[in-house]
Every structure is written in C-alpha cells, then in structure tokens.
N, C-alpha and C. Protein backbone atom coordinates (compact mmCIF):
# COMPACT_ATOMS: atom_id res chain seq x y z
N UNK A 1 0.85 -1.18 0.00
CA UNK A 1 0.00 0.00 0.00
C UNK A 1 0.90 1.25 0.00
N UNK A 2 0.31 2.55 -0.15
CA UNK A 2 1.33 3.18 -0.56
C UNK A 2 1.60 3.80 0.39
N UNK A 3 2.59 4.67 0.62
CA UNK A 3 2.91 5.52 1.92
C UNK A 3 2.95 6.69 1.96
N UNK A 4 3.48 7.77 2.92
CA UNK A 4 4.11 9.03 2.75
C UNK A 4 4.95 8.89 1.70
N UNK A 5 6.36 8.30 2.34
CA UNK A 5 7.60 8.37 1.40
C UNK A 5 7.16 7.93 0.22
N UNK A 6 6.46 7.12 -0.86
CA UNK A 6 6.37 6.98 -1.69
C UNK A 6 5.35 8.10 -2.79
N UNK A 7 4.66 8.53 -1.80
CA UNK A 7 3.74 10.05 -2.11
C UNK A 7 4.78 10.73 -2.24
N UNK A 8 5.63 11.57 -1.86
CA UNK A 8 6.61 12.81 -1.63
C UNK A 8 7.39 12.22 -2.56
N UNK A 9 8.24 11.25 -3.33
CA UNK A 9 9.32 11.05 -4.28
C UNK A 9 8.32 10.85 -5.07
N UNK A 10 6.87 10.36 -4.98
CA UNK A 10 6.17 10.39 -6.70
C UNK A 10 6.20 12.13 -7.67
N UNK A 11 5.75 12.83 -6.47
CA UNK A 11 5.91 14.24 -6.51
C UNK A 11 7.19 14.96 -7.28
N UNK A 12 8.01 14.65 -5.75
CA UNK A 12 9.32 15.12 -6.25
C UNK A 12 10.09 14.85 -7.11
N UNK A 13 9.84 13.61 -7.78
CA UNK A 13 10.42 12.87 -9.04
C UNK A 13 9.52 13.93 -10.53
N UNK A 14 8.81 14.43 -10.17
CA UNK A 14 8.12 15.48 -11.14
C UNK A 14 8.49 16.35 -11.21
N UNK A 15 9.21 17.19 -10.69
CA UNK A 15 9.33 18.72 -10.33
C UNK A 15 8.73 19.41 -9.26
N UNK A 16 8.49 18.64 -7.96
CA UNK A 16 7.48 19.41 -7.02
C UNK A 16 8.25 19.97 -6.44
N UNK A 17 7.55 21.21 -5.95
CA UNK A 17 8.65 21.96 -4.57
C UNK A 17 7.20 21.57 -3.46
N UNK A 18 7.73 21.47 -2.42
CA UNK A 18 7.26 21.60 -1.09
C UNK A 18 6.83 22.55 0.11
N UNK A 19 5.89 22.40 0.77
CA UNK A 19 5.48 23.32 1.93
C UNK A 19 4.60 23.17 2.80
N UNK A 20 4.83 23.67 4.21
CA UNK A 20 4.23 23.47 4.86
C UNK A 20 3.27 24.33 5.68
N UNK A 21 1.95 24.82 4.82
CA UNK A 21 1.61 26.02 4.93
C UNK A 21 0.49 26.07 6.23
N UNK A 22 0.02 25.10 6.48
CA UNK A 22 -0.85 25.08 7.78
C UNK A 22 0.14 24.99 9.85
N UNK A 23 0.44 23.18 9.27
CA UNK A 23 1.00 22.50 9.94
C UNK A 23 2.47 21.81 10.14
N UNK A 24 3.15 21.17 10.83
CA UNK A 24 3.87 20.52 10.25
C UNK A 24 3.43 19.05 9.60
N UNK A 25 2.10 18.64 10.16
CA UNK A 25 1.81 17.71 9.62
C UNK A 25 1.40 17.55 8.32
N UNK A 26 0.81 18.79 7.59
CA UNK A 26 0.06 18.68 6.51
C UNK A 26 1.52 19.26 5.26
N UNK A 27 1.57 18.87 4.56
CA UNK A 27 2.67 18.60 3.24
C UNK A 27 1.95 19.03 1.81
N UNK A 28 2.17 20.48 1.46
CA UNK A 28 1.70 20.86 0.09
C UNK A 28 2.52 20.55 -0.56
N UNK A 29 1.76 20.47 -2.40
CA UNK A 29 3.09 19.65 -3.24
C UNK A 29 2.31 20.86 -4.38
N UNK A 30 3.25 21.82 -4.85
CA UNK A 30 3.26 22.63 -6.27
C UNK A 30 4.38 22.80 -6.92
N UNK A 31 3.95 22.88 -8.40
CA UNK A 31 5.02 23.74 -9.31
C UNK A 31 5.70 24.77 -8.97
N UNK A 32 6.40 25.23 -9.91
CA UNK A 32 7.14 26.26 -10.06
C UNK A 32 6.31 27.64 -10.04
N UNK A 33 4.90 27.37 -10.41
CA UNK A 33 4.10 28.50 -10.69
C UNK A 33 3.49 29.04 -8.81
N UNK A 34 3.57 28.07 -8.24
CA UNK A 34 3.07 28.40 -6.94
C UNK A 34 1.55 27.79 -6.69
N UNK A 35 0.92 27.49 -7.76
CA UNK A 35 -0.48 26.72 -7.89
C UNK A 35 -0.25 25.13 -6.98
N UNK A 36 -0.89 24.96 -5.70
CA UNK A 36 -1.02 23.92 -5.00
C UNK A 36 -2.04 22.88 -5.98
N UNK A 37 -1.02 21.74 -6.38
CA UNK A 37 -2.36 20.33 -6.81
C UNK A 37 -2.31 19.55 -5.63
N UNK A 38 -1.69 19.39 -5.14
CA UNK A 38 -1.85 17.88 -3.71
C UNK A 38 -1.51 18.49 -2.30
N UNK A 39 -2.05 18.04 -1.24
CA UNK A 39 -1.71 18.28 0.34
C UNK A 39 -1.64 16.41 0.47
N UNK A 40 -0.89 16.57 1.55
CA UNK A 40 -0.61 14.83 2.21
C UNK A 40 -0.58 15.45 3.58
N UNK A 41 -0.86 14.37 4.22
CA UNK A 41 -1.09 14.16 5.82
C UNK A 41 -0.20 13.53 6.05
N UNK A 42 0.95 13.88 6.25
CA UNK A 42 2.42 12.75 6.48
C UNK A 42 2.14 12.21 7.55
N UNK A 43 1.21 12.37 8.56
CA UNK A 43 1.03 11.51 9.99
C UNK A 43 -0.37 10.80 9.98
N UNK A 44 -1.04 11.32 9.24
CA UNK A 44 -2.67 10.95 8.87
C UNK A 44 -3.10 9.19 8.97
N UNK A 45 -3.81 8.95 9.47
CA UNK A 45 -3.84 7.21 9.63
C UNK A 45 -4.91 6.60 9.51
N UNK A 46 -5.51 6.54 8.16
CA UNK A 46 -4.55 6.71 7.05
C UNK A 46 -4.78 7.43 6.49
N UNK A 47 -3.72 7.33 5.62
CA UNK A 47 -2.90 8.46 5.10
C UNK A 47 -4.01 9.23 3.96
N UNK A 48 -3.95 10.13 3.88
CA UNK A 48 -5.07 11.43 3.21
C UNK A 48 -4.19 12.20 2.41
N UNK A 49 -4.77 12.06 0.96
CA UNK A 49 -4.00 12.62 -0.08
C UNK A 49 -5.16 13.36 -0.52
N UNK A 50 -5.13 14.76 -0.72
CA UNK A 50 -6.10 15.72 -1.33
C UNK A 50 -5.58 16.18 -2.48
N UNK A 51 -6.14 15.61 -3.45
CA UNK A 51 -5.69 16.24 -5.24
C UNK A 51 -6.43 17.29 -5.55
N UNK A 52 -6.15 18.18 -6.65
CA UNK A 52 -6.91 18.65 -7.34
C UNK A 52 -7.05 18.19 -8.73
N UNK A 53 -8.28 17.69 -9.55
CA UNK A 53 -8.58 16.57 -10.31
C UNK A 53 -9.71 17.81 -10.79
N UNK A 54 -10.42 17.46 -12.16
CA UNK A 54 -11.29 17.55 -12.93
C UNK A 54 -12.98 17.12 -12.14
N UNK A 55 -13.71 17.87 -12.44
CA UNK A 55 -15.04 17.38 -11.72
C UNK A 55 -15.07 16.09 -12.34
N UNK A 56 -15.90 16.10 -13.73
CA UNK A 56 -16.19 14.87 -13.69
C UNK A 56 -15.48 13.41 -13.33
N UNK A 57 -14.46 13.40 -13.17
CA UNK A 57 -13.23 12.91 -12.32
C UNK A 57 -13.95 12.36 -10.79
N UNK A 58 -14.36 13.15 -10.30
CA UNK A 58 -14.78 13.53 -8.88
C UNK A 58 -16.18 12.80 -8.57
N UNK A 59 -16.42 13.36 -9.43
CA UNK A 59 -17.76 13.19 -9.01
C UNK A 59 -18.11 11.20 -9.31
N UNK A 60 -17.56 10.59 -10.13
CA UNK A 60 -17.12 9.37 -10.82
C UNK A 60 -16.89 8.75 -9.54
N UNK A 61 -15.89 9.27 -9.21
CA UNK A 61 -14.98 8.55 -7.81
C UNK A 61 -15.59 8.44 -6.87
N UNK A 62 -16.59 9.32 -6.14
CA UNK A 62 -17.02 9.29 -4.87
C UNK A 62 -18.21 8.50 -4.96
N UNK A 63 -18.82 8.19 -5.97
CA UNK A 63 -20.07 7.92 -6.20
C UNK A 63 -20.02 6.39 -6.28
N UNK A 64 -18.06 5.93 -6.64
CA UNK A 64 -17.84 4.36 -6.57
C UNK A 64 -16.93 4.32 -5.33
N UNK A 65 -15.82 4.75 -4.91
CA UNK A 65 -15.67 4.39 -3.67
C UNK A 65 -15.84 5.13 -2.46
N UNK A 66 -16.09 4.15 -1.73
CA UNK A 66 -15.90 4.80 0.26
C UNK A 66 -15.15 5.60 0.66
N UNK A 67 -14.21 5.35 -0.14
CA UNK A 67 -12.25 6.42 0.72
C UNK A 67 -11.99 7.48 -0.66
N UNK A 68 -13.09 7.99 -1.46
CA UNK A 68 -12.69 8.69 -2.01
C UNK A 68 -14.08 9.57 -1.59
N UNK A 69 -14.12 10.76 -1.18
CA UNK A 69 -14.73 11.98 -0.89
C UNK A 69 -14.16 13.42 -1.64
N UNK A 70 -15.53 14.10 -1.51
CA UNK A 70 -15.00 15.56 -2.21
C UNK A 70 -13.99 16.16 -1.00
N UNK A 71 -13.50 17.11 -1.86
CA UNK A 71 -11.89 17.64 -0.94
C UNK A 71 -12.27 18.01 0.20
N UNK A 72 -11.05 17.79 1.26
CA UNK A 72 -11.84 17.81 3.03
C UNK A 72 -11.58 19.61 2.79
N UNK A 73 -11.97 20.21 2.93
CA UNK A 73 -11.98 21.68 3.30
C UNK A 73 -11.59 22.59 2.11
N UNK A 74 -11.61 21.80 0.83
CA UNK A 74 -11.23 22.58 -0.52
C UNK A 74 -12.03 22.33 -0.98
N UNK A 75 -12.60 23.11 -2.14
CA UNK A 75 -13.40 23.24 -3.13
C UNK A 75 -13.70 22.18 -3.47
N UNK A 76 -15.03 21.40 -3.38
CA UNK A 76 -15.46 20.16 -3.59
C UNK A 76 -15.27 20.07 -5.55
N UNK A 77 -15.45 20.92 -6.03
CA UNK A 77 -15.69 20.82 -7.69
C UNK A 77 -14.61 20.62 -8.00
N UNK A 78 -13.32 20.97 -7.13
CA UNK A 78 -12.18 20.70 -7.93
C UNK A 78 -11.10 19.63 -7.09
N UNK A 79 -11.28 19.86 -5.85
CA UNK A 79 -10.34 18.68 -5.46
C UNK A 79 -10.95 17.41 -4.95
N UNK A 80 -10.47 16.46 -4.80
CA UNK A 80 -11.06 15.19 -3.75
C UNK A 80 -9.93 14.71 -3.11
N UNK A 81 -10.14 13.97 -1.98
CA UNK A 81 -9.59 13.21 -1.00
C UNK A 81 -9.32 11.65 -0.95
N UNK A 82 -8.59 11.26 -0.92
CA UNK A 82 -8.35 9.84 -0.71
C UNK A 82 -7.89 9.78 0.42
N UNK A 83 -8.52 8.28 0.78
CA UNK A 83 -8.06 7.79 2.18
C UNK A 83 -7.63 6.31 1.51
N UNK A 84 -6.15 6.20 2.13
CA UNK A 84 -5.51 4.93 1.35
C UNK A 84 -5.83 4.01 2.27
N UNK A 85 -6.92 3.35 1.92
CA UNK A 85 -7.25 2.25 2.79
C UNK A 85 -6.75 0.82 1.84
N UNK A 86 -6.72 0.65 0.76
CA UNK A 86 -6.42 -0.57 0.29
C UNK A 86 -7.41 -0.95 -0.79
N UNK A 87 -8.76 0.28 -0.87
CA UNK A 87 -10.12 0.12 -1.36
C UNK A 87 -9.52 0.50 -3.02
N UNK A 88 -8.64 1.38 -3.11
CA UNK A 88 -7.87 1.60 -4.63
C UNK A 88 -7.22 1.26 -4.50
N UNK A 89 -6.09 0.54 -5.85
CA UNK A 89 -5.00 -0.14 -5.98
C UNK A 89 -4.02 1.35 -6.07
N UNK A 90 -2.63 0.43 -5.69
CA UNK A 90 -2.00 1.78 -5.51
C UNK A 90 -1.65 2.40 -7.64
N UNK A 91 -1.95 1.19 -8.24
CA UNK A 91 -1.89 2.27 -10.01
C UNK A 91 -3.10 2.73 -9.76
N UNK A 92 -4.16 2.68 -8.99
CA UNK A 92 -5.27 3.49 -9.41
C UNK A 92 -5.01 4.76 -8.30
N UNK A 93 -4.16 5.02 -7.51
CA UNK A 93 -3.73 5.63 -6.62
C UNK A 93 -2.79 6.83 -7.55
N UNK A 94 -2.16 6.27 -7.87
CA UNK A 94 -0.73 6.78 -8.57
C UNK A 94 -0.95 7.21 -10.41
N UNK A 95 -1.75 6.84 -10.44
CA UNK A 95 -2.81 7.48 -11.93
C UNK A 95 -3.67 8.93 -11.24
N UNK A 96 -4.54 8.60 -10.25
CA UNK A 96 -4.97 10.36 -10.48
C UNK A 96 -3.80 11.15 -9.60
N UNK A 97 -2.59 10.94 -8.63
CA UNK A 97 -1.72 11.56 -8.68
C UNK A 97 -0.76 12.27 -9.75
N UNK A 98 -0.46 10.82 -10.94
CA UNK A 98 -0.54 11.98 -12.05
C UNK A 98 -1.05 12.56 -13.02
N UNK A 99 -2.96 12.36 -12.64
CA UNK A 99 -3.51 13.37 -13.69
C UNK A 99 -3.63 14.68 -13.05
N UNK A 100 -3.29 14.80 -11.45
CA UNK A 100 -2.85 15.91 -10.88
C UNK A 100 -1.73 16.90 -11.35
N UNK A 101 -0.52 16.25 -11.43
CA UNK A 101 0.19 16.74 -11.83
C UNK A 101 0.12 17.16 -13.22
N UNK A 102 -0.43 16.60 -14.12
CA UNK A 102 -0.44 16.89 -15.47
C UNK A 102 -1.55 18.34 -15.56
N UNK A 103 -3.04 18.08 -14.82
CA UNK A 103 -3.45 19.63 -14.87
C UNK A 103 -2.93 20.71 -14.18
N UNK A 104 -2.20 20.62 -13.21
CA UNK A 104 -1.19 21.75 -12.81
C UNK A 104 -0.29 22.30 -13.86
N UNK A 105 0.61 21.49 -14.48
CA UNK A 105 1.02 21.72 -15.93
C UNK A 105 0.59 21.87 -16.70
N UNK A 106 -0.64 21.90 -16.65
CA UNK A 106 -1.51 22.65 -18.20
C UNK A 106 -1.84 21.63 -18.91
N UNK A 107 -1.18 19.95 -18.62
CA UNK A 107 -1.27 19.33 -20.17
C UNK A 107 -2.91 18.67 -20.13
C-alpha cells in the first residue's frame, strides 16, 4: 500500500517543490508557478491525499468508492480526497496523482 515516502518522491520525481503552509503535519506539493495540486497528511492514519482533479473525475470517484470523498476543506468541484485504505490499488492511486500533476502543468 502506498505511503508518505512513496507520495513525496512520486511528486518530487516530477518537479514538485514543497510546503508546509498550515501545519507541520500537513505537506503541500506545487510547481514552479506556486499553484497547489496535492496536500498529504504525512502523519494521517490513514494516510489522506487531497488532489486537485477535474469534476467529472470527482464526481465518478465518490459515487464508486468509500475512501474517495469531495476535498476535506477545498473546493469540492475541484479537489477530492483519498483515504488509502487498500479500497484503490495503488496504479489506481498513482494514476490520479498523475492526472494531478499533469493539470497543474496545463497538459
């Protein structure tokens, strides 16, 4: 299943810079532009990855699994939440991580 450390080098293996704009617990992941796509809960149990993803994306997801909800305290239309329980495989994990990254980049 997947972890922190494997969240933060999927990132950083992209070009992410890092921050910690609330907590020390909570872990923002953006470009160069300063536009936040992901927060992680590096202590979270379990672990809570908040993307920013495409509605219809969203709306798809929550409607099929349990551990995927609209974003905990962000804009429900644009981000959602995962809770890595084991309920997504980690490629189905690590696919909308990088369709995250890809709409932060524009592509």
């Amino acid at each position: 299943m997947i972890d922190f450390v494997a969240v933060d080098r999927f990132f950083k293996d992209r070009g992410a810079e890092t921050s910690q704009p609330f907590d020390n617990d909570l872990q923002a992941y953006s470009l160069h532009n300063g536009d936040v796509f992901a927060y992680v809960g590096k202590n979270s149990q379990p672990l809570r990855i908040s993307l920013k993803v495409d509605e219809i994306l969203i709306r798809h997801l929550v409607e099929r699994y349990e551990s995927v909800m609209p974003g905990h305290k962000l804009d429900p239309n644009k981000w959602l939440t995962l809770l890595i329980t084991g309920q997504l495989s980690d490629q189905e994990v690590t696919d909308l991580m990088d369709r995250s990254v890809s709409l932060a980049k524009g592509l």
